[in-house]
C-alpha atoms as a PDB file:
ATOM      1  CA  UNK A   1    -224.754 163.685 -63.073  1.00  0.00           C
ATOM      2  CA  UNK A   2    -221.166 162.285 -63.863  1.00  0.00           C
ATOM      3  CA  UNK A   3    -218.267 164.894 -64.016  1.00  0.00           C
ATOM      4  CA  UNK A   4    -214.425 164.280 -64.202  1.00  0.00           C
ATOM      5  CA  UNK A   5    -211.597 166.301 -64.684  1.00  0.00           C
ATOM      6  CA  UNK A   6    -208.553 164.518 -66.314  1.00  0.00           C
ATOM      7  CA  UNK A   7    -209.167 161.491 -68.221  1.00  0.00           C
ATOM      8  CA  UNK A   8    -211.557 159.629 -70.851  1.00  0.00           C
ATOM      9  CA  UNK A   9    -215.313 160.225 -71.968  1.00  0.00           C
ATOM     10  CA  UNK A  10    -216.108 157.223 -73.320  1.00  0.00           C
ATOM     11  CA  UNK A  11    -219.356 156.620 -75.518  1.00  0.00           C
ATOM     12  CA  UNK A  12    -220.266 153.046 -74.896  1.00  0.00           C
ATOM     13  CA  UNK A  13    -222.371 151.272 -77.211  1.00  0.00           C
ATOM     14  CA  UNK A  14    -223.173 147.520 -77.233  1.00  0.00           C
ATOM     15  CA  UNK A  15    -223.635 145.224 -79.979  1.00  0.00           C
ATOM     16  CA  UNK A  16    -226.069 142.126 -79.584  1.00  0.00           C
ATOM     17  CA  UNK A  17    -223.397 139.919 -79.781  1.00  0.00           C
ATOM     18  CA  UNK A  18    -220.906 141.525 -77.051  1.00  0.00           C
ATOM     19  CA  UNK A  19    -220.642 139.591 -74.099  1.00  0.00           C
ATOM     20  CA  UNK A  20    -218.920 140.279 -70.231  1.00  0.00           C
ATOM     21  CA  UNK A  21    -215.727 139.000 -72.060  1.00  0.00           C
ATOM     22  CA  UNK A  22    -215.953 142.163 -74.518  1.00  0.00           C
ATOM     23  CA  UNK A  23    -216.183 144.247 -71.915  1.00  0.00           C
ATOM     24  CA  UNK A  24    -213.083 142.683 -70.233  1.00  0.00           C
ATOM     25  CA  UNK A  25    -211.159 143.311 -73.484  1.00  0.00           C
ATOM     26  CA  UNK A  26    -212.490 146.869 -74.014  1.00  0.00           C
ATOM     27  CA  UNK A  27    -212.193 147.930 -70.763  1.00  0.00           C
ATOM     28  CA  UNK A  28    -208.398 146.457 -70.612  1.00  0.00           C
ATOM     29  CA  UNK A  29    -207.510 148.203 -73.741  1.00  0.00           C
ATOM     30  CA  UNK A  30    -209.069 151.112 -72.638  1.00  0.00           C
ATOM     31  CA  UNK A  31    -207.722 151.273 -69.573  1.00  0.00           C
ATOM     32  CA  UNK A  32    -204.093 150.227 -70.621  1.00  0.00           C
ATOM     33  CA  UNK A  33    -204.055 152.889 -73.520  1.00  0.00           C
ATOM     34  CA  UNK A  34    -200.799 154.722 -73.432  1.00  0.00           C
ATOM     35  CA  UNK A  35    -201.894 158.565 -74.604  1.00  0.00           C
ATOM     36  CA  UNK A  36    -200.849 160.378 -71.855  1.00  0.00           C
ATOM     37  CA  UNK A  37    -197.699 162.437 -71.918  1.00  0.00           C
ATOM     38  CA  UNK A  38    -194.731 161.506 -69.256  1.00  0.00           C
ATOM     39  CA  UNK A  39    -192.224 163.777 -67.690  1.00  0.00           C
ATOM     40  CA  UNK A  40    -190.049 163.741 -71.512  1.00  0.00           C
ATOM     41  CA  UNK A  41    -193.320 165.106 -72.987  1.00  0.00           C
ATOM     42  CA  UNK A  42    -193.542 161.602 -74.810  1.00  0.00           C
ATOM     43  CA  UNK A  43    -197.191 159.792 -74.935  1.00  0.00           C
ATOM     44  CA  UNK A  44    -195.998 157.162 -72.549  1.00  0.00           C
ATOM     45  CA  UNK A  45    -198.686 157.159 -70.243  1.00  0.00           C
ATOM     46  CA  UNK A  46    -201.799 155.361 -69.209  1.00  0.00           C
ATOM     47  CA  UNK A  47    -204.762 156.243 -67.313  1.00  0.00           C
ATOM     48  CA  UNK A  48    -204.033 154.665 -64.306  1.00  0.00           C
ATOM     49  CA  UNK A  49    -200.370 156.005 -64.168  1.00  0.00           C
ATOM     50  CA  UNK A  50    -201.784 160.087 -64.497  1.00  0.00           C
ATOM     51  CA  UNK A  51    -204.174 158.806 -61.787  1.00  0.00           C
ATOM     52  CA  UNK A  52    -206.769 159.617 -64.510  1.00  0.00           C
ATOM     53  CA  UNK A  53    -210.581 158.851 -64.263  1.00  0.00           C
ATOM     54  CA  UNK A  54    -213.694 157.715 -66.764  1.00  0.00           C
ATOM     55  CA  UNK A  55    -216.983 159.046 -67.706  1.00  0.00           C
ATOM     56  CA  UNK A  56    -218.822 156.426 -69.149  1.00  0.00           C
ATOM     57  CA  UNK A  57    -221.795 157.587 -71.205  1.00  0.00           C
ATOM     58  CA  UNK A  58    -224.324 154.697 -72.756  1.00  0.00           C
ATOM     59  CA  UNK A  59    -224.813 155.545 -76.649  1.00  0.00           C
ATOM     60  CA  UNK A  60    -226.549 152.511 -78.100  1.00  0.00           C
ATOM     61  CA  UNK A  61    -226.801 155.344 -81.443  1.00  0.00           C
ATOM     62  CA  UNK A  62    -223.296 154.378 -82.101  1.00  0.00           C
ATOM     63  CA  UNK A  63    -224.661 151.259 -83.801  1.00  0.00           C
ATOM     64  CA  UNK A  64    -226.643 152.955 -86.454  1.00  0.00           C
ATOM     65  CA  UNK A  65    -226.410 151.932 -89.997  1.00  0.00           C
ATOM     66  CA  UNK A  66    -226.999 154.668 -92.165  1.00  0.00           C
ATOM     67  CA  UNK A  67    -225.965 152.674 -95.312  1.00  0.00           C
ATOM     68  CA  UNK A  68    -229.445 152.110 -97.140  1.00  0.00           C
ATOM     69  CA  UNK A  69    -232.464 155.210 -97.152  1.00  0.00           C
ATOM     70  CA  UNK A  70    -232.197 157.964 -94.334  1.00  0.00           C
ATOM     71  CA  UNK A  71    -233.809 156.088 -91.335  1.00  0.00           C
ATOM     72  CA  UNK A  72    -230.533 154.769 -89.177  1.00  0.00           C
ATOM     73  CA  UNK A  73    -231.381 150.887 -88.807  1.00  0.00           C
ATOM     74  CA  UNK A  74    -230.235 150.101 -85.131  1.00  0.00           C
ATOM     75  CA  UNK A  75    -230.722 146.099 -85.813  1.00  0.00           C
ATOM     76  CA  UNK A  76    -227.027 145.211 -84.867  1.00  0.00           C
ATOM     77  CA  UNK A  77    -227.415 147.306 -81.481  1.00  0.00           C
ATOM     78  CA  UNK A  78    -227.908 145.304 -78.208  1.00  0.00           C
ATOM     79  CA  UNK A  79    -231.596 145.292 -76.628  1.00  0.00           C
ATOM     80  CA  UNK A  80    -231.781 147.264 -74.247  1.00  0.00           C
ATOM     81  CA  UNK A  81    -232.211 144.553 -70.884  1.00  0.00           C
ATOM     82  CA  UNK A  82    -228.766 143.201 -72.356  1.00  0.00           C
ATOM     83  CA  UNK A  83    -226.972 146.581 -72.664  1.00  0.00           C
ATOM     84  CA  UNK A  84    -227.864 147.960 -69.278  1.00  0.00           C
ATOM     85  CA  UNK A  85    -226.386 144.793 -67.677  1.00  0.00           C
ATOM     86  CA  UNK A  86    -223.167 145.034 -69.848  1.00  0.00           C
ATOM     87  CA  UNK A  87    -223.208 149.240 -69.142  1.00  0.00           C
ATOM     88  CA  UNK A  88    -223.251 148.152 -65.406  1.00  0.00           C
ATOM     89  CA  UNK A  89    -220.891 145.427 -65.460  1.00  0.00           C
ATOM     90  CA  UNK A  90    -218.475 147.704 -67.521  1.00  0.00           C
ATOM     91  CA  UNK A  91    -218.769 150.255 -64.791  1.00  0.00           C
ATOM     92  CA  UNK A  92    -218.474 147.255 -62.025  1.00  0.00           C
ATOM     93  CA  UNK A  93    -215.449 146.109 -63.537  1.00  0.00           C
ATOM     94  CA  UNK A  94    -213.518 149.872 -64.382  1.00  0.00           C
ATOM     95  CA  UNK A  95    -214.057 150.302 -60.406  1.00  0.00           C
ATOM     96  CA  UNK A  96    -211.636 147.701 -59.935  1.00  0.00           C
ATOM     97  CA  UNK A  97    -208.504 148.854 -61.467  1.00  0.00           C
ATOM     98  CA  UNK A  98    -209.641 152.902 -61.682  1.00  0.00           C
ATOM     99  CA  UNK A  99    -210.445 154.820 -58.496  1.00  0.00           C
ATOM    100  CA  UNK A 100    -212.770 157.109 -60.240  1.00  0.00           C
ATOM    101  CA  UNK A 101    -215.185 155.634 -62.978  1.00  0.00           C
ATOM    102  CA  UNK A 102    -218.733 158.348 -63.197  1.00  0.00           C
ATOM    103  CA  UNK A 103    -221.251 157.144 -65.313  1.00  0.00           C
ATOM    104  CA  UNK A 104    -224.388 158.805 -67.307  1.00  0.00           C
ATOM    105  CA  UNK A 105    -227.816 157.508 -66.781  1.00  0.00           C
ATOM    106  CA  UNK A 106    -228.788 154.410 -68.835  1.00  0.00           C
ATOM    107  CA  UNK A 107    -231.231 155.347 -71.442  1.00  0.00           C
ATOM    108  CA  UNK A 108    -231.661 159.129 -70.470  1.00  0.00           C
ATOM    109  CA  UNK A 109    -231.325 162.043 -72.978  1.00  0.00           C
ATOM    110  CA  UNK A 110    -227.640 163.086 -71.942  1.00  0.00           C
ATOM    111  CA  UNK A 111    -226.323 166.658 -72.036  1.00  0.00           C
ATOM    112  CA  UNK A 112    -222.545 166.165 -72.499  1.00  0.00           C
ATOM    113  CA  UNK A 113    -220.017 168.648 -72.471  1.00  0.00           C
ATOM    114  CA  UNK A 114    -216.793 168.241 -73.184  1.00  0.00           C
END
């Protein structure tokens, strides 16, 4: 079981077309994001300069397209073989730049709290 204190819960869901390169420019983005508040009380800060961590949390439900009937289609969602390898390489790859990256279990019912 993952647990952080300060920092990001991120929800990760991959599409079928989302490659290792996505994940680079996700996890940059998400990494570089400047929403923390500096010593001014301005949102000047990143996660890396609060010394901030992740919890990454696979959600493959954030792909559902409720648009037509009541039955979410999940069609544009990755299979599940190719999301587990981009859910570990996204973890693999947060390691390197944040000291403290937890992680959910792929494909398990998660509890989260927030």
């Amino acid at each position: 079981m993952g647990a952080i204190d300060r920092g990001f819960l991120v929800l990760l869901g991959f599409a079928s077309t989302d490659t290792e390169e996505t994940v680079h420019r996700m996890a940059d983005k998400m990494m570089r994001l400047r929403i923390f508040s500096d010593e001014n009380d301005k949102i000047n800060l990143s996660l890396r300069d609060v010394g901030g961590a992740l919890l990454l949390v696979s959600q493959f439900t954030l792909y559902a397209d409720c648009r037509k009937g009541n039955r979410p289609n999940f069609t544009q969602a990755a299979l599940p073989a190719q999301a587990q390898a981009l859910y570990e390489y996204c973890k693999t790859y947060c390691r390197q730049t944040i000291e403290t990256v937890e992680s959910g279990i792929f494909g398990a019912d998660m509890q989260v709290a927030l």
